[in-house]
Structures are given as C-alpha cells and as structure tokens.
Protein backbone atom coordinates (compact mmCIF):
# COMPACT_ATOMS: atom_id res chain seq x y z
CA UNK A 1 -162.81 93.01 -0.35
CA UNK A 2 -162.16 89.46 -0.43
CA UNK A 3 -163.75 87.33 2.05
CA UNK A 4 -161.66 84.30 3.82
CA UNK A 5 -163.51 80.62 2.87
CA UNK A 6 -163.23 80.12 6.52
CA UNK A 7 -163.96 82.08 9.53
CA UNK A 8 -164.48 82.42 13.54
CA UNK A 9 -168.25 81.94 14.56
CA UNK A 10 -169.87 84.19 17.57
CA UNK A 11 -173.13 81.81 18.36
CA UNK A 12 -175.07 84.46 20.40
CA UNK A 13 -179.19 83.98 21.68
CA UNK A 14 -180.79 87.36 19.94
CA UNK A 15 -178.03 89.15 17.68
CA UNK A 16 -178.14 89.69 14.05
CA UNK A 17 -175.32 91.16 12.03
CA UNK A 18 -177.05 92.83 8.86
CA UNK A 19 -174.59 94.38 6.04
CA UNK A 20 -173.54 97.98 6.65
CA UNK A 21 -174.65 97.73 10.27
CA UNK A 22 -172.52 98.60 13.52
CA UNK A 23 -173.10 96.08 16.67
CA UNK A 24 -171.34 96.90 19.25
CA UNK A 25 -170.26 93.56 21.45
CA UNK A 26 -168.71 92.98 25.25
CA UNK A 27 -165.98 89.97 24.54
CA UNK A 28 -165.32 88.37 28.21
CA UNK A 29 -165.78 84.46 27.39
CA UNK A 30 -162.86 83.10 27.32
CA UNK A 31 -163.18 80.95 24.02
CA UNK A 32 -164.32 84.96 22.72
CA UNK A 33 -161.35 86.28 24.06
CA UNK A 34 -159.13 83.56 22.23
CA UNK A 35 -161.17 84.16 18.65
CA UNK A 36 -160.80 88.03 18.89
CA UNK A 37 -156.69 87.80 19.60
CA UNK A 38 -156.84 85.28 16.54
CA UNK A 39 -158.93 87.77 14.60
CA UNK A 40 -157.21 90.67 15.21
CA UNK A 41 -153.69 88.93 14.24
CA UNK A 42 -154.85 87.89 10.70
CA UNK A 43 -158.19 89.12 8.73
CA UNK A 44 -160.16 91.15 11.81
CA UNK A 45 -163.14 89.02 10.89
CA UNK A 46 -166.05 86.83 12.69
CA UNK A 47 -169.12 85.82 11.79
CA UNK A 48 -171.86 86.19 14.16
CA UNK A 49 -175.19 83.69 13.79
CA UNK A 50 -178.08 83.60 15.73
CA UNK A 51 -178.24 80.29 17.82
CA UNK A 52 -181.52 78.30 15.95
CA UNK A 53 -184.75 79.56 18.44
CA UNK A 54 -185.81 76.39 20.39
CA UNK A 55 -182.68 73.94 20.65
CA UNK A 56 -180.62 73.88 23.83
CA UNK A 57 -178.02 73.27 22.27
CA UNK A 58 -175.81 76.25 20.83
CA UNK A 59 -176.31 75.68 17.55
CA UNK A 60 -175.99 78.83 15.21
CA UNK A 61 -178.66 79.57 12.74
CA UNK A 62 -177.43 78.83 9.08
CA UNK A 63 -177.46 82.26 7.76
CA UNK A 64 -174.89 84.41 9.58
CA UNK A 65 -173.37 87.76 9.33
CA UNK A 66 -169.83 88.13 8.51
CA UNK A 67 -168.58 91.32 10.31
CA UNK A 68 -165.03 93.50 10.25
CA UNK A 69 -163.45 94.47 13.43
CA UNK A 70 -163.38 97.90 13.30
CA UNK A 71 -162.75 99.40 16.84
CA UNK A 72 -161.79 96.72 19.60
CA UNK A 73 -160.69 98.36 23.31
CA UNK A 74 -158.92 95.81 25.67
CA UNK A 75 -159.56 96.10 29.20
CA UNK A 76 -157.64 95.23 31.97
CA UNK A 77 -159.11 92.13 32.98
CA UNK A 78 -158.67 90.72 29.52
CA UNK A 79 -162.47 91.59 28.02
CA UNK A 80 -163.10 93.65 25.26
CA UNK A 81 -165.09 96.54 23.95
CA UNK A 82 -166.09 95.77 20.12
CA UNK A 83 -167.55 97.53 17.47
CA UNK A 84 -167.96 94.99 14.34
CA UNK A 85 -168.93 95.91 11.34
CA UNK A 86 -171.14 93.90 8.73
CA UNK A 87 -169.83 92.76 5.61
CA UNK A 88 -171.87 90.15 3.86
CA UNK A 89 -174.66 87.26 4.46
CA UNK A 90 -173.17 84.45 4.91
CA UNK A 91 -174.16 80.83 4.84
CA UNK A 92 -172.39 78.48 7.42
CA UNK A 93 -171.46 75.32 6.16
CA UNK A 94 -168.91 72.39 6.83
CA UNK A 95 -167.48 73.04 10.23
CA UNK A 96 -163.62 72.42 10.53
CA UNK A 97 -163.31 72.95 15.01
CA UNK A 98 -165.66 73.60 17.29
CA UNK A 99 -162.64 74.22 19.91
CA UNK A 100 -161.54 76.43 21.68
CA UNK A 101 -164.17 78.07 19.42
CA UNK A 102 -166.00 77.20 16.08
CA UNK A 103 -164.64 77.97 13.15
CA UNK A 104 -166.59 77.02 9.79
CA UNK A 105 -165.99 77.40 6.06
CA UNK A 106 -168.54 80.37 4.82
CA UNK A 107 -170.43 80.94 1.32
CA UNK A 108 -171.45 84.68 0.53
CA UNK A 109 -174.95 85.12 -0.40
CA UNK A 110 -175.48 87.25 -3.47
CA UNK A 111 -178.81 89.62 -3.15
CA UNK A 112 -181.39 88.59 -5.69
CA UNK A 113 -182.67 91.55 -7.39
CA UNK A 114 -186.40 91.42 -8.67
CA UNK A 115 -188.32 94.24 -10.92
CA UNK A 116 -187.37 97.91 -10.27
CA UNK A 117 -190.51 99.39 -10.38
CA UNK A 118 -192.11 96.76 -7.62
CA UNK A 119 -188.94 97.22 -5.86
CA UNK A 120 -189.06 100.76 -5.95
CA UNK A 121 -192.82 100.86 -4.65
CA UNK A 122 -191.93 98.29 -1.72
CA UNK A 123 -189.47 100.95 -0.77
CA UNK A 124 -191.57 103.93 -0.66
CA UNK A 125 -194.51 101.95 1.36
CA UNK A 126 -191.58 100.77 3.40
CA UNK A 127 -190.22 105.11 4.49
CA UNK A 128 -194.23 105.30 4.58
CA UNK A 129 -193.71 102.84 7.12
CA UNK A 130 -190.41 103.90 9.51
CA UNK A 131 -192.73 107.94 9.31
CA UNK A 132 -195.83 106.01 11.17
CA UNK A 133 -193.43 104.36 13.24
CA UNK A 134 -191.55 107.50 14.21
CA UNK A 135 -194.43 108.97 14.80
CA UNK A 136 -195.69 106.73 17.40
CA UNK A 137 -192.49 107.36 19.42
CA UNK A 138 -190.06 104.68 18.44
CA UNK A 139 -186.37 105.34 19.57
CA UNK A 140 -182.70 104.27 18.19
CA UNK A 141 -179.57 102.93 19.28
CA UNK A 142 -176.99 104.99 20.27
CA UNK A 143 -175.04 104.11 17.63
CA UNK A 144 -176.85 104.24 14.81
CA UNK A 145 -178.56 107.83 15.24
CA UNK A 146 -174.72 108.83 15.48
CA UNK A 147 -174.03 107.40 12.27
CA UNK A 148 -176.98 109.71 10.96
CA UNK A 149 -175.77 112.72 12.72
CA UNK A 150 -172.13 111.79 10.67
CA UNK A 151 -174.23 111.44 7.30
CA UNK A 152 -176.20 114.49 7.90
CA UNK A 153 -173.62 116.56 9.02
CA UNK A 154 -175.06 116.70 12.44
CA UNK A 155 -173.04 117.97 15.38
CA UNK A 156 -171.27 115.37 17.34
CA UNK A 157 -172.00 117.46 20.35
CA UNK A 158 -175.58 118.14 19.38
CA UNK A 159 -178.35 115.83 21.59
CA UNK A 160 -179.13 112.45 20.35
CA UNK A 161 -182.55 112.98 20.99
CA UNK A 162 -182.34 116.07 18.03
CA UNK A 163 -181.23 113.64 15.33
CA UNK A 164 -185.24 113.84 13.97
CA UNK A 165 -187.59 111.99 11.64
CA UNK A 166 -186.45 114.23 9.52
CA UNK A 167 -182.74 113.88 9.90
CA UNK A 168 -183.79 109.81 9.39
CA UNK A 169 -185.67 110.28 6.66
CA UNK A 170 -182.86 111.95 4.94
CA UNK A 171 -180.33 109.49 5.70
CA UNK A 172 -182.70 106.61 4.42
CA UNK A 173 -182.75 109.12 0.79
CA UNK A 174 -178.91 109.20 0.29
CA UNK A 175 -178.98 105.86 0.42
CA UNK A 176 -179.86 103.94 -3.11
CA UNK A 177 -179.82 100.57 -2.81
CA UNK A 178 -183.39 99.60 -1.28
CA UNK A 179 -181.64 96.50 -0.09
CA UNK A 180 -178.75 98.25 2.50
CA UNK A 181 -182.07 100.66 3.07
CA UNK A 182 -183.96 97.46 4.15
CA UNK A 183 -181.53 95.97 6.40
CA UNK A 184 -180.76 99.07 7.79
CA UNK A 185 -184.16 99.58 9.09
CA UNK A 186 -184.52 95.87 9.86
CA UNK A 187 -181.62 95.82 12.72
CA UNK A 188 -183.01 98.69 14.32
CA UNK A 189 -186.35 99.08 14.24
CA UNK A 190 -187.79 95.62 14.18
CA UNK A 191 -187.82 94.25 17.53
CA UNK A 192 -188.34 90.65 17.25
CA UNK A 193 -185.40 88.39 16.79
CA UNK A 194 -187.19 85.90 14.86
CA UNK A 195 -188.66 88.63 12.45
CA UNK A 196 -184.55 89.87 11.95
CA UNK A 197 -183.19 86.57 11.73
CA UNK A 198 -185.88 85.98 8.91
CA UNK A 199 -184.90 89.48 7.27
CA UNK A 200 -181.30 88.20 7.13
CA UNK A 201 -182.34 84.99 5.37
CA UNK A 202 -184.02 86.33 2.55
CA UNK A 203 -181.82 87.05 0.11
CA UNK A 204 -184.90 87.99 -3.09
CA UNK A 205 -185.18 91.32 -2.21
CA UNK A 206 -188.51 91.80 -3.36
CA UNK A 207 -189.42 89.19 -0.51
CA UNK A 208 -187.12 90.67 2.04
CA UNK A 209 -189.18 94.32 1.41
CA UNK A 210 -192.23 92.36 1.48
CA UNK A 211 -191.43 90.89 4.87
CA UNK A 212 -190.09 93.86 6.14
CA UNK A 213 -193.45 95.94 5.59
CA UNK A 214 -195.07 93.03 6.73
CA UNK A 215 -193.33 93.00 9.82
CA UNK A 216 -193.27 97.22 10.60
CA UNK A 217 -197.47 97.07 10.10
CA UNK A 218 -197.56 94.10 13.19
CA UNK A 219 -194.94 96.86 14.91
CA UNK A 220 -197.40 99.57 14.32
CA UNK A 221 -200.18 97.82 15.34
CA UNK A 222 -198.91 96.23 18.39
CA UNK A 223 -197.66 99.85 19.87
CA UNK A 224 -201.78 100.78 18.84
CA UNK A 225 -202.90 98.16 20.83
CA UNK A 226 -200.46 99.41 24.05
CA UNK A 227 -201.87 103.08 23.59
CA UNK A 228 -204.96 101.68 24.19
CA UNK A 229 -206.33 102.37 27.78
C-alpha cells in the first residue's frame, strides 16, 4: 500500500497506534469530526501521535502511528464510532495547517533488523515473559482477545474470558515476524504510556525486544509487589 506524503494528525494524551493493532476511538471534537469526513472522502487515513509528556501545549510526539479507517459508525449527533487500523511508524515532520486540524507531511520508518539468532532468543524470553504475566492475572482488551478468537478459530459466541494463555500463546506462534509479535504485546500489555510511546520509537528491533522485556520484568514485578500483604 502506498502511503500519502501528507496526512491528518489525532494529537491525543495516552494513545499509541502500533502496526497491525486495532484502537478503537470516540470522534466528537469538532476539528475530529471535520478530519474524519475529509478522511473518509479520500485515503481513510490519520495519524495518531502521542502529545510529548510534560508540555501544555498539544504538541504530538514525533513518532506517530499512521492508521486505516476500517469501520467508522456515525451517530446522530454527528460523533463517531472508529475502529483504525495501524499501518506504519511514522515520523512527523514539516507541518503544512494546524487548522481546522493539523495536517503534516509523514516519513515511514523502516524496522532495523539485527542478528537472527539474538533476535530469535529476545523473542522466546519475551513469550517467557507475556506466560508469567498471564499467570499473574493480567487481562485484554475487548478487541484484541477477539482478534485471537478469529485467528484461533474461536467461537464468536464463546466467552471472552475463555480465549486462554493458551489460545494467546498460539496466536503469538502463527505470527513470524518478532517485530509485529513485539508491538503486538507492547499495545496491550504494557501499561505505561511512556514505556509504549518508547516501544513505538525504536525502530532496531533488537532494542525494541530489549526494551520490551525490560519493561514486562518492571510489570511483573510491580503486580509482585501489589500481591504483597
């Protein structure tokens, strides 16, 4: 898929947009409104950037996540339901309006691959990781454990609360690229914005695995720490 040179910026406080994911957003700022009629009348895309943590000002991060609009349900009162779909990292640079919403021309951030075999190890210490986790009780969106039930061949009608470890576990193995396994398990199970934001960055991948176990062990030992009476 080609990707425009210029697109529509959401500047939102917490959100990250990694490839492959689903987030699901409530459009009912006006400016919002405007971009998604635009959107959906020419390439159904937006890019959505964390604003930068500590500055008033809304000021998006400059890595971003380009997203497709796959489902968008208008409501009466002119919001929207919107399910957008990640494409690519992006880096935000020149912007060309910042009214009635910002728009900004976009560069596409290639992953960096490093050597397989450390790659490959990062990954397997990295499922050690999201089994611990599990194990401790963690819970998923909505949304994504229906897109394991769909991989799986889970019922639709079956309980979200059935779609196991296990059924996880075998998700995360039809998946081969350790990357798209990475930032899959980085927009839902880390829950610091920072620590995602910083996921989304890092385009080495050996770095971004490195972070990411990094980042499930202070998870893991935080939730220890709660347990404790």
């Amino acid at each position: 898929m080609q990707l425009p040179a210029t697109v529509p910026v959401m500047t939102l406080p917490n959100a990250t947009l990694f490839p492959g994911a689903l987030l699901p957003l409530y459009i009912f700022e006006p400016r919002y409104r405007r971009m998604l009629d635009d959107a959906l009348e020419s390439q159904r895309m937006f890019a959505v950037a964390m604003r930068k943590p500590g500055c008033r000002r809304e000021i998006p991060s400059a890595v971003a996540g380009l997203g497709l609009i796959r489902v968008s349900v208008a409501k009466r009162d002119g919001t929207s339901y919107v399910i957008l779909q990640g494409l690519s990292r992006v880096q935000l640079e020149t912007a060309v309006r910042y009214k009635p919403y910002r728009v900004q021309r976009i560069a596409p951030l290639a992953e960096v691959n490093a050597d397989s075999v450390v790659v490959d190890a990062l990954a397997a210490k990295v499922r050690d990781l999201v089994s611990e986790r599990f194990d401790q009780g963690v819970t998923w969106p909505a949304h994504v454990l229906q897109e394991v039930k769909a991989a799986v061949g889970t019922p639709a009608t079956e309980a979200l609360p059935t779609c196991s470890l296990k059924h996880f576990l075998s998700y995360l193995e039809r998946i081969e690229d350790p990357g798209q396994v990475a930032d899959l398990i980085s927009c839902t199970l880390l829950s610091g914005y920072r620590e995602r934001q910083i996921i989304l960055e890092t385009v080495d991948l050996e770095s971004r695995l490195r972070f990411l176990i990094h980042f499930l062990m202070g998870e893991i030992r935080r939730h220890r720490k709660e347990r404790i009476p």
